[in-house]
C-alpha atoms as a PDB file:
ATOM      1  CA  UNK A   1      -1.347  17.206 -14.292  1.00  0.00           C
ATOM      2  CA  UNK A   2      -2.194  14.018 -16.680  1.00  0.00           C
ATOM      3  CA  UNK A   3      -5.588  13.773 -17.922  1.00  0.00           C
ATOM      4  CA  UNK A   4      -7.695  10.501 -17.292  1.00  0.00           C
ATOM      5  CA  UNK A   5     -10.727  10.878 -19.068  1.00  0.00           C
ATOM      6  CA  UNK A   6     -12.316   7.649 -17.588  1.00  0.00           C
ATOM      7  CA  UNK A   7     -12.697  10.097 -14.474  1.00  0.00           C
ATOM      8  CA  UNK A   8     -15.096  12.215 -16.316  1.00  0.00           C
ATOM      9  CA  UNK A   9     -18.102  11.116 -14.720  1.00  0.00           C
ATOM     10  CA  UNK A  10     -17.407   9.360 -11.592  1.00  0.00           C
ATOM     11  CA  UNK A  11     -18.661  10.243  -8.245  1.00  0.00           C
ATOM     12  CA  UNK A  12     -15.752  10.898  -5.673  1.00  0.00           C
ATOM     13  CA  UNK A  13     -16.306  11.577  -1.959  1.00  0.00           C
ATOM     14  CA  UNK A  14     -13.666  13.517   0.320  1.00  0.00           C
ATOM     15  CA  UNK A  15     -13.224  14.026   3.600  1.00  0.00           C
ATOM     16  CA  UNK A  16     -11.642  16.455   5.148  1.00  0.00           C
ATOM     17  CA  UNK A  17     -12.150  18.742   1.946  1.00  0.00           C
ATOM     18  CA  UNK A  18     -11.802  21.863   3.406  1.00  0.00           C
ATOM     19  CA  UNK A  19      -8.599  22.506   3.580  1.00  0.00           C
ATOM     20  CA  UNK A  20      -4.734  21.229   2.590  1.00  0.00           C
ATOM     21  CA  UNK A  21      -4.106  17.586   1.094  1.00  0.00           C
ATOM     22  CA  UNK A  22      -7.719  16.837   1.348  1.00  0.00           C
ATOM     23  CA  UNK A  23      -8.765  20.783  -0.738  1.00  0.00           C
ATOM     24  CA  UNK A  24      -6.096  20.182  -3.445  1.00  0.00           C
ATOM     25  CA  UNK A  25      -7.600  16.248  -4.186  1.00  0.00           C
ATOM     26  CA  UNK A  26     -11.083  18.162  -4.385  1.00  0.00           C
ATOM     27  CA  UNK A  27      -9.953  20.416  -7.115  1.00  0.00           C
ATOM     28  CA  UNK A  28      -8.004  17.690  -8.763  1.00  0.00           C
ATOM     29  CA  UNK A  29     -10.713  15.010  -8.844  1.00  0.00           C
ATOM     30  CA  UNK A  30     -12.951  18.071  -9.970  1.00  0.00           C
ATOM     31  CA  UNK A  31     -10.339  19.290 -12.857  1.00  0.00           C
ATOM     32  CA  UNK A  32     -10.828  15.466 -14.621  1.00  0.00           C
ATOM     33  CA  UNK A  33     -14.716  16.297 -14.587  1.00  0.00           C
ATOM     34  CA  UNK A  34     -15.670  13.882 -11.537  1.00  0.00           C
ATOM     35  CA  UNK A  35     -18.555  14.912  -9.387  1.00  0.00           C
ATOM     36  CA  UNK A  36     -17.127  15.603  -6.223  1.00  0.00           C
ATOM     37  CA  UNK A  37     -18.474  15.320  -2.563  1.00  0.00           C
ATOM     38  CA  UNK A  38     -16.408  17.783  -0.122  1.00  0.00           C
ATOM     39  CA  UNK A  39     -17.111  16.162   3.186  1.00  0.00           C
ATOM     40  CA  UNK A  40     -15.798  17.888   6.500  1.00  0.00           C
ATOM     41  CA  UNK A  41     -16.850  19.119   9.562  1.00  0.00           C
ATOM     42  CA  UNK A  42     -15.737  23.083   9.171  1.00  0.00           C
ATOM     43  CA  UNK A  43     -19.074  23.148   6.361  1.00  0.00           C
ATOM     44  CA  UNK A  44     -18.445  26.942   5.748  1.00  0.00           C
ATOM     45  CA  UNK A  45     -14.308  26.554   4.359  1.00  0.00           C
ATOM     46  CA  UNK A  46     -15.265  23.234   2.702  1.00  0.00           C
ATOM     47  CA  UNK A  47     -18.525  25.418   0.759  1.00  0.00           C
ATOM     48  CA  UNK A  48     -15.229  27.586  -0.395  1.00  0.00           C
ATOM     49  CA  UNK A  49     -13.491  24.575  -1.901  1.00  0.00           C
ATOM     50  CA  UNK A  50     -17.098  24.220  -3.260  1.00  0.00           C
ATOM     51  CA  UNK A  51     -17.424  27.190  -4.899  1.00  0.00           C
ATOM     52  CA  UNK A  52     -14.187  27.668  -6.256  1.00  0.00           C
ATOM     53  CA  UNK A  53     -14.808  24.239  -8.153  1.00  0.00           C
ATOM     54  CA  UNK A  54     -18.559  25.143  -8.993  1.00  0.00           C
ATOM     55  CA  UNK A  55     -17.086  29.187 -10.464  1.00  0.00           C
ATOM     56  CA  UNK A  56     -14.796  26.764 -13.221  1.00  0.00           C
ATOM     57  CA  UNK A  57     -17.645  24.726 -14.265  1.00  0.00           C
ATOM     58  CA  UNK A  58     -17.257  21.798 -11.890  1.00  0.00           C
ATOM     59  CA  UNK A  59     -19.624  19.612 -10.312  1.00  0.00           C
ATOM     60  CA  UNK A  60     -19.372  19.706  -6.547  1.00  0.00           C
ATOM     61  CA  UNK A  61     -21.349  19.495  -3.077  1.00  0.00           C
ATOM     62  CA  UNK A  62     -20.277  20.601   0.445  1.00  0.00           C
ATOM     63  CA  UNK A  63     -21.704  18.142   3.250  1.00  0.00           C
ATOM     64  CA  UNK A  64     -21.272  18.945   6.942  1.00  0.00           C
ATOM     65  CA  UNK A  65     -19.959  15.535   8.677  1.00  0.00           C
ATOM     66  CA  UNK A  66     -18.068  14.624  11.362  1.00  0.00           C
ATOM     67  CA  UNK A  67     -16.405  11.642  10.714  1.00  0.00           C
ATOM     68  CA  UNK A  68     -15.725  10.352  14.157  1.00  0.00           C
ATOM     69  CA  UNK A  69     -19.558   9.899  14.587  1.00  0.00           C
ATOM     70  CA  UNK A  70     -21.153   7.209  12.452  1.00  0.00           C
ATOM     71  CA  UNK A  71     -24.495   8.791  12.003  1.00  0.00           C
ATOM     72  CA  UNK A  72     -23.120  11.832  10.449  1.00  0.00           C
ATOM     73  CA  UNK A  73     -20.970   9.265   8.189  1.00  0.00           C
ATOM     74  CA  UNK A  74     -23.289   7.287   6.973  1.00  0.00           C
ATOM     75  CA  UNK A  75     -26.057  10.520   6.627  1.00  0.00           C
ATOM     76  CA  UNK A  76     -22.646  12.168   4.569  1.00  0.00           C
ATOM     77  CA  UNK A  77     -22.393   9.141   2.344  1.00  0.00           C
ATOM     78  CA  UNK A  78     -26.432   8.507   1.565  1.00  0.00           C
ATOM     79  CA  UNK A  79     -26.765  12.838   0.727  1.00  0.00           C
ATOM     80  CA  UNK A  80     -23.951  12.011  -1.654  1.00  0.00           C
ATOM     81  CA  UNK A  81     -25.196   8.869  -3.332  1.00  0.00           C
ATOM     82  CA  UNK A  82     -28.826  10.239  -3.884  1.00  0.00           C
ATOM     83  CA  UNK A  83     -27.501  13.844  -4.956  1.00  0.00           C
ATOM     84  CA  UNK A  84     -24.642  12.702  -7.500  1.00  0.00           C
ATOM     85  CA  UNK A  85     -26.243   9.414  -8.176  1.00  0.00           C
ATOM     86  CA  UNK A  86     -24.017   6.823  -6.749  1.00  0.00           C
ATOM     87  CA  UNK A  87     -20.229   6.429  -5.610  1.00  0.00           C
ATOM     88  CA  UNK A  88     -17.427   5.400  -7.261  1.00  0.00           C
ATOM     89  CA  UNK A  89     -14.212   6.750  -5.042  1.00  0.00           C
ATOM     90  CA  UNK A  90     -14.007   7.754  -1.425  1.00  0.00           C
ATOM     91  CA  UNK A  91     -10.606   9.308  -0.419  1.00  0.00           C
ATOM     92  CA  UNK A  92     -10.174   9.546   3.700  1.00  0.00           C
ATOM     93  CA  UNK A  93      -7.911  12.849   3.987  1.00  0.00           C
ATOM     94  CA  UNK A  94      -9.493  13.705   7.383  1.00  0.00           C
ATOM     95  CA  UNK A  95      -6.943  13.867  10.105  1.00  0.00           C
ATOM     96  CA  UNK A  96      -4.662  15.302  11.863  1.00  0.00           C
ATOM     97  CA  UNK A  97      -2.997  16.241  15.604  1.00  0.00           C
ATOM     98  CA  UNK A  98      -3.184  19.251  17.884  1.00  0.00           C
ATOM     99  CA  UNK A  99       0.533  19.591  19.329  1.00  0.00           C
ATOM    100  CA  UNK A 100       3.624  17.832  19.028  1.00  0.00           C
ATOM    101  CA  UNK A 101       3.510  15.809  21.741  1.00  0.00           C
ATOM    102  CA  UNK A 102       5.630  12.387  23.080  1.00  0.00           C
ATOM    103  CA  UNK A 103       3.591   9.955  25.332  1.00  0.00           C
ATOM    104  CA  UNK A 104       4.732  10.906  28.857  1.00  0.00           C
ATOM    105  CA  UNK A 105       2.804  14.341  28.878  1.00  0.00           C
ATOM    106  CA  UNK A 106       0.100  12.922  26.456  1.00  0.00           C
ATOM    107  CA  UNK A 107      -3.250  13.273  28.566  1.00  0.00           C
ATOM    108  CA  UNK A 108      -5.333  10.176  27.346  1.00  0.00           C
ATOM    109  CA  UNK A 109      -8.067  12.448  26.262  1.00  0.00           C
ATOM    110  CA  UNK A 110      -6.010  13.804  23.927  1.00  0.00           C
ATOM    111  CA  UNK A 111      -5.108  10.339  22.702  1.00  0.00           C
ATOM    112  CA  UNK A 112      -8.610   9.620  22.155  1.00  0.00           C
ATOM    113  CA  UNK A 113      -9.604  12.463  19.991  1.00  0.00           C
ATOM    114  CA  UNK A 114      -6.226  12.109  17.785  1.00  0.00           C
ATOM    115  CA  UNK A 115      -7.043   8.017  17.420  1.00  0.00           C
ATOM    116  CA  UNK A 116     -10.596   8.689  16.974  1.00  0.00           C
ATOM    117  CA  UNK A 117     -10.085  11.647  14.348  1.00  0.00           C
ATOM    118  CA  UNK A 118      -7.851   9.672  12.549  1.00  0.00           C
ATOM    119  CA  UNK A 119      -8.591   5.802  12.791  1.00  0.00           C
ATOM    120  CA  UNK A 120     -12.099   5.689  13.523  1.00  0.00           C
ATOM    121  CA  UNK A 121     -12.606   8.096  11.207  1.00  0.00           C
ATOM    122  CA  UNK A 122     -11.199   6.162   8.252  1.00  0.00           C
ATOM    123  CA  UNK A 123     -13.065   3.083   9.632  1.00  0.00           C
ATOM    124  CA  UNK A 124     -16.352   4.540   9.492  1.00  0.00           C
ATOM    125  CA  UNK A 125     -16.121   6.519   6.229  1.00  0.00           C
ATOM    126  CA  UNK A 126     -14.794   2.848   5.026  1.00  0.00           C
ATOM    127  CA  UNK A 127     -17.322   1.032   6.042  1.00  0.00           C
ATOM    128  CA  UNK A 128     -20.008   3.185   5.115  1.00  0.00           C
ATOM    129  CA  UNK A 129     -18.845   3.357   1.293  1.00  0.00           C
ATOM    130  CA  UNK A 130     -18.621  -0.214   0.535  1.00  0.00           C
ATOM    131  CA  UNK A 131     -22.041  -1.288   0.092  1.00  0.00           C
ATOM    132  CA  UNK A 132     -22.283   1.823  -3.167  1.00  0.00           C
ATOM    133  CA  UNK A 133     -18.205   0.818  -3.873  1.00  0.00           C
ATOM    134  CA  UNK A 134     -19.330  -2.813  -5.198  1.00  0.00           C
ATOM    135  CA  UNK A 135     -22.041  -1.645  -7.238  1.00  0.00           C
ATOM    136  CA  UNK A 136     -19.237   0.424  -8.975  1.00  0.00           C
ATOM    137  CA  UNK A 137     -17.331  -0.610 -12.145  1.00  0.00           C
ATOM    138  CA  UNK A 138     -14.327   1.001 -10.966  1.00  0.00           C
ATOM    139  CA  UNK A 139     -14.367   1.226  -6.958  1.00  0.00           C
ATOM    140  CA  UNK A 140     -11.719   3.022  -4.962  1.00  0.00           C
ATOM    141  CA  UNK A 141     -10.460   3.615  -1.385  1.00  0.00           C
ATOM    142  CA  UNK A 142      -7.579   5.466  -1.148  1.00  0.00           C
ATOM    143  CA  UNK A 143      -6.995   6.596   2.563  1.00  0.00           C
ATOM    144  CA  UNK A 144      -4.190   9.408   3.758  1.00  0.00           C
ATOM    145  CA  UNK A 145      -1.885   7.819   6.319  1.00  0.00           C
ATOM    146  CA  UNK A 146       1.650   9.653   6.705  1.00  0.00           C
ATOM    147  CA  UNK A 147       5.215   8.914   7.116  1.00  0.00           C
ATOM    148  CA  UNK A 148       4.807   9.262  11.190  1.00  0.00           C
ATOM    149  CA  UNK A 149       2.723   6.100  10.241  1.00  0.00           C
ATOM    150  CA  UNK A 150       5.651   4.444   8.183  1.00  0.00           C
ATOM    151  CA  UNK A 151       8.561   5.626  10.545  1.00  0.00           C
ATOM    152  CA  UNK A 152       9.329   7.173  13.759  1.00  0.00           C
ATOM    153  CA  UNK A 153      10.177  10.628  14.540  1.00  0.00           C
ATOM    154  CA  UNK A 154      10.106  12.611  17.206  1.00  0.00           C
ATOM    155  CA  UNK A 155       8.483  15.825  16.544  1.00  0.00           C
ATOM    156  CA  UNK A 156       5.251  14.588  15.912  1.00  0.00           C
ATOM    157  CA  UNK A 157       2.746  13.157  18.079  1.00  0.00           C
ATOM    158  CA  UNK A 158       2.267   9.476  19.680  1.00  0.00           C
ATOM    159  CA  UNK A 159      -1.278   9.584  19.044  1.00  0.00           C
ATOM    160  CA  UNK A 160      -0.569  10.502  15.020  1.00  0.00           C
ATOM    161  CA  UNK A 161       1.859   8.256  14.150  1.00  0.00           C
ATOM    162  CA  UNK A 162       0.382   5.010  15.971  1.00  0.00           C
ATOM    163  CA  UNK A 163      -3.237   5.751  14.320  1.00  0.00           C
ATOM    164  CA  UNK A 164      -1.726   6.504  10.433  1.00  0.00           C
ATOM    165  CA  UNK A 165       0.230   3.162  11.006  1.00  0.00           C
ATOM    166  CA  UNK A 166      -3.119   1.566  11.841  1.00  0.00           C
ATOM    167  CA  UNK A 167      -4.845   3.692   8.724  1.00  0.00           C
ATOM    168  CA  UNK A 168      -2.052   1.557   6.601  1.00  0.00           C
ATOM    169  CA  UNK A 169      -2.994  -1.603   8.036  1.00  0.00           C
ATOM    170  CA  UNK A 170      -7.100  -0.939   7.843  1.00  0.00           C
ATOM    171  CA  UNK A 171      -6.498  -0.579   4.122  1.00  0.00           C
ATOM    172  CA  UNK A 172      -4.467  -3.704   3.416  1.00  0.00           C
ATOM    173  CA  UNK A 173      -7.292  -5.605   5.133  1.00  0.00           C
ATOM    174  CA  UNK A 174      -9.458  -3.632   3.051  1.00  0.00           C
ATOM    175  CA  UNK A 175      -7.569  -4.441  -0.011  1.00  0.00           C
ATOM    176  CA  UNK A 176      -7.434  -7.938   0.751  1.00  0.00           C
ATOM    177  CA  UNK A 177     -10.945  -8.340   1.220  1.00  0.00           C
ATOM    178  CA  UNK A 178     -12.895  -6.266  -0.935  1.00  0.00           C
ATOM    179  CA  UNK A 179     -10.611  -7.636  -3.782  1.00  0.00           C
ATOM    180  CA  UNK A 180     -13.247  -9.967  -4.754  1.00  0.00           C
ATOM    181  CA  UNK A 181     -15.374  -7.186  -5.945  1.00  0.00           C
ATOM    182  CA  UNK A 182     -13.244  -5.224  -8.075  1.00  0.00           C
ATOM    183  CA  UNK A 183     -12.391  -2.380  -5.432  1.00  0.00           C
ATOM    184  CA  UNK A 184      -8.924  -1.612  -4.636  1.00  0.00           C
ATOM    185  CA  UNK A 185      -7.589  -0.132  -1.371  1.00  0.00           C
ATOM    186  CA  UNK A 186      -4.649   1.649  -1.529  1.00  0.00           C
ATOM    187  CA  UNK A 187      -2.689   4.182   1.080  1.00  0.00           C
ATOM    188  CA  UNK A 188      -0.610   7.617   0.608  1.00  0.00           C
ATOM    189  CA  UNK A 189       1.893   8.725   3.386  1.00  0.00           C
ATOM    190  CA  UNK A 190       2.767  12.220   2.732  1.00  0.00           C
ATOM    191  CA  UNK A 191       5.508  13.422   4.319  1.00  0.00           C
ATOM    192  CA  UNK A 192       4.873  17.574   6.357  1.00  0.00           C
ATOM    193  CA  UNK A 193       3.130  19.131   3.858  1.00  0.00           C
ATOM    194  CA  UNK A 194       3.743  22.769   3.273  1.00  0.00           C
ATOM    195  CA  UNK A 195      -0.408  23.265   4.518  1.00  0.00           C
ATOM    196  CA  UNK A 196      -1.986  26.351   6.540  1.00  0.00           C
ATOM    197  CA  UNK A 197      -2.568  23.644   9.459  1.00  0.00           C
ATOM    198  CA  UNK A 198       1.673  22.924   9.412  1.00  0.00           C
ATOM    199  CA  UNK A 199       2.920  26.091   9.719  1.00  0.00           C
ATOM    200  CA  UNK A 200       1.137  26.844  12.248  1.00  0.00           C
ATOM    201  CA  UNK A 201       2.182  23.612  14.339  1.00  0.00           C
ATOM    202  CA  UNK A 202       5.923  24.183  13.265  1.00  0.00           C
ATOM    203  CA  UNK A 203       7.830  26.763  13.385  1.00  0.00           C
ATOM    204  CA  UNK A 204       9.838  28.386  10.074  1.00  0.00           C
ATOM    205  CA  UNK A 205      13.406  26.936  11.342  1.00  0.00           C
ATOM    206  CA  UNK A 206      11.456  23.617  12.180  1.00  0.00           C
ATOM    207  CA  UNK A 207      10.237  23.020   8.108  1.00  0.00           C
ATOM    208  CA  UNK A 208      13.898  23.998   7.107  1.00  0.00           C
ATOM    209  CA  UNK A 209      15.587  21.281   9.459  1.00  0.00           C
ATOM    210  CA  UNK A 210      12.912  18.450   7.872  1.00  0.00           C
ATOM    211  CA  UNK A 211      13.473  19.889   4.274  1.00  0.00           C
ATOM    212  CA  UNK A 212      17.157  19.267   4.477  1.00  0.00           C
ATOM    213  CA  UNK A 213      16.810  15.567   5.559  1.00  0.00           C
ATOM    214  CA  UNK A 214      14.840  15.085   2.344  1.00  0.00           C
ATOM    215  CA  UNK A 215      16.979  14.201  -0.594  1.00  0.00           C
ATOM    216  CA  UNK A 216      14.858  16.714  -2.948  1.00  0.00           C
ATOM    217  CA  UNK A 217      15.507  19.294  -0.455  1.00  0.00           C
ATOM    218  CA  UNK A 218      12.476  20.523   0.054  1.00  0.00           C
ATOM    219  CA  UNK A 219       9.208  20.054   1.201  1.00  0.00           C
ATOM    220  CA  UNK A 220       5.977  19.335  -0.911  1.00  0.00           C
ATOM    221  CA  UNK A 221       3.358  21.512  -1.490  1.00  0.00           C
ATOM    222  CA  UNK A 222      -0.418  19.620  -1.429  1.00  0.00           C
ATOM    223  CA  UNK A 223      -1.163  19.319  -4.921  1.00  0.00           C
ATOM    224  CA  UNK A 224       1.807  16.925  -5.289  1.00  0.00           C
ATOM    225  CA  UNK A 225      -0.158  14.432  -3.241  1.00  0.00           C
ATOM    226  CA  UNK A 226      -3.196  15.240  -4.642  1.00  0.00           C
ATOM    227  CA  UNK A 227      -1.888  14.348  -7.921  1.00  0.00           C
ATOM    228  CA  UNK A 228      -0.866  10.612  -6.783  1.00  0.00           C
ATOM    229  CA  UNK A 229      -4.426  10.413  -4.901  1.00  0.00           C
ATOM    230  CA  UNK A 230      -5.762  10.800  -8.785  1.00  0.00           C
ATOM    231  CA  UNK A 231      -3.504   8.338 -10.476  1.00  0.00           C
ATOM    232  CA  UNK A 232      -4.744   5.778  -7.892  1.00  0.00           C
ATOM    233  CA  UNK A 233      -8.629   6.536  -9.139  1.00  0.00           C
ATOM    234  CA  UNK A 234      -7.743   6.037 -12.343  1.00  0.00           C
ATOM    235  CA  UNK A 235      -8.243   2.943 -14.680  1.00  0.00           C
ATOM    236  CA  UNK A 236      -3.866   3.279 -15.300  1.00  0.00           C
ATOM    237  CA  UNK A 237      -3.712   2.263 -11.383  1.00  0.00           C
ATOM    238  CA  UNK A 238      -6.434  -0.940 -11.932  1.00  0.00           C
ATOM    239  CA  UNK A 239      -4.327  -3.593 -10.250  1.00  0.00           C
ATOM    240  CA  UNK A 240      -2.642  -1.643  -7.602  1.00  0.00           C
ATOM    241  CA  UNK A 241      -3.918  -2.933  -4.303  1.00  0.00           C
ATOM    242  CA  UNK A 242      -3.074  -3.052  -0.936  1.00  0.00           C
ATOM    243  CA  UNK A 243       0.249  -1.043  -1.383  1.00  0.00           C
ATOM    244  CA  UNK A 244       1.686   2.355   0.320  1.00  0.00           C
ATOM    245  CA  UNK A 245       2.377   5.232  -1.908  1.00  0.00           C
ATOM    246  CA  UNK A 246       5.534   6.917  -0.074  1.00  0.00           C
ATOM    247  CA  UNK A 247       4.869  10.788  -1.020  1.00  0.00           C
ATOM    248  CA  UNK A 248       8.168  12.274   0.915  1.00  0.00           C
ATOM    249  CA  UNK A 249      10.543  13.196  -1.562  1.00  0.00           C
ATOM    250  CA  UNK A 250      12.665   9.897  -0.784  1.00  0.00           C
ATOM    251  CA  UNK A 251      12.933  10.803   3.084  1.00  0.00           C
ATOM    252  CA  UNK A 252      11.891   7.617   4.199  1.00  0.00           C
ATOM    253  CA  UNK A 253      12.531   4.354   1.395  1.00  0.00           C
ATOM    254  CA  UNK A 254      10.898   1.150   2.018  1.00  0.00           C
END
């Protein structure tokens, strides 16, 4: 992993810290010596991300929050502010889908709670942070889209892809805007991610057919992403803004 010391320091808040992509940024950010803010809904796994981090000298705090509701969003971001003294990154890796799906037997409940999980999730964590992101000498959004929200496939879910395409264009809006101020907003679209929450949606054979459509041959494990989520923090990545970082291995090129 490089090393950017200008981390050392900085307050970074995650959601959906408790397990896969959203886990492996907490120990990354946490590895470069910024404070880190594990934010999820499932408080008891995320306190093990916690804890882990905390064991090898890191600075870390769990906070329950559900980021479809904006009360818990905006209590998650204010605990973090007053308890590691400001904000200086917020990284939206909550998400996600419960089946594979196509839109015919899609009941629109189900529709809701995948668009709301994902997109107005990202929209109120977003909107929360920016008020404590201009105050900030180095201000950050980096949100977690996907490559369902870049491209179509099949074996996903309707729901998924339509909302991570709408996470991309959320952050360009973002980026455009909040320019002004110094804070960037930039995307990663991971391609499936070898995670807990993957293998059980897909089955063995399933991950082999993707892996062999990727030109690397294989799939990615989380840390890969995590490591791209880092470089984006980071005072190397200062004028990238707005753009898509296209984490599949060369599956999908753009």
């Amino acid at each position: 992993m490089a090393v950017y010391p200008e981390l050392a320091g900085r307050v970074v808040a995650i959601t959906g810290a408790a397990q896969g992509i959203g886990a492996s940024t907490a120990r990354a950010f946490a590895k470069q010596g910024a404070k880190v803010a594990a934010l999820d809904i499932d408080e008891k796994a995320a306190a093990e991300v916690v804890r882990e981090i905390t064991a090898s000298g890191g600075n870390a705090l769990v906070v329950r929050t559900d980021v479809t509701d904006e009360q818990s969003v905006q209590d998650a971001i204010a605990r973090t502010v007053t308890e590691l003294g400001g904000l200086d990154v917020l990284v939206t890796s909550a998400g996600g889908y419960g089946r594979l799906a196509n839109v015919e037997d899609m009941p629109v409940d189900e529709w809701d709670r995948t668009v709301a999980l994902n997109m107005r999730g990202t929209f109120l964590c977003c909107k929360s942070v920016i008020p404590h992101l201009k105050k900030s000498k180095a201000g950050r959004i980096i949100t977690i889209s996907s490559i369902s929200g870049r491209t179509i496939s099949s074996s996903t879910s309707p729901a998924y892809g339509a909302s991570k395409a709408a996470v991309i264009q959320l952050t360009r809006f973002l980026a455009y805007t909040l320019g002004q101020y110094g804070i960037t907003a930039n995307s990663v679209a991971p391609i499936t991610t070898l995670t807990a929450r993957v293998r059980a949606l897909r089955t063995q054979e399933n991950i082999e057919q993707i892996a062999a459509q990727v030109p690397l041959k294989r799939l990615p494990d989380p840390d890969e992403h995590a490591n791209v989520v880092v470089f984006l923090a980071s005072d190397a990545a200062s004028y990238l803004n707005g753009t898509v970082m296209d984490t599949n291995g060369g599956k999908v090129m753009m």
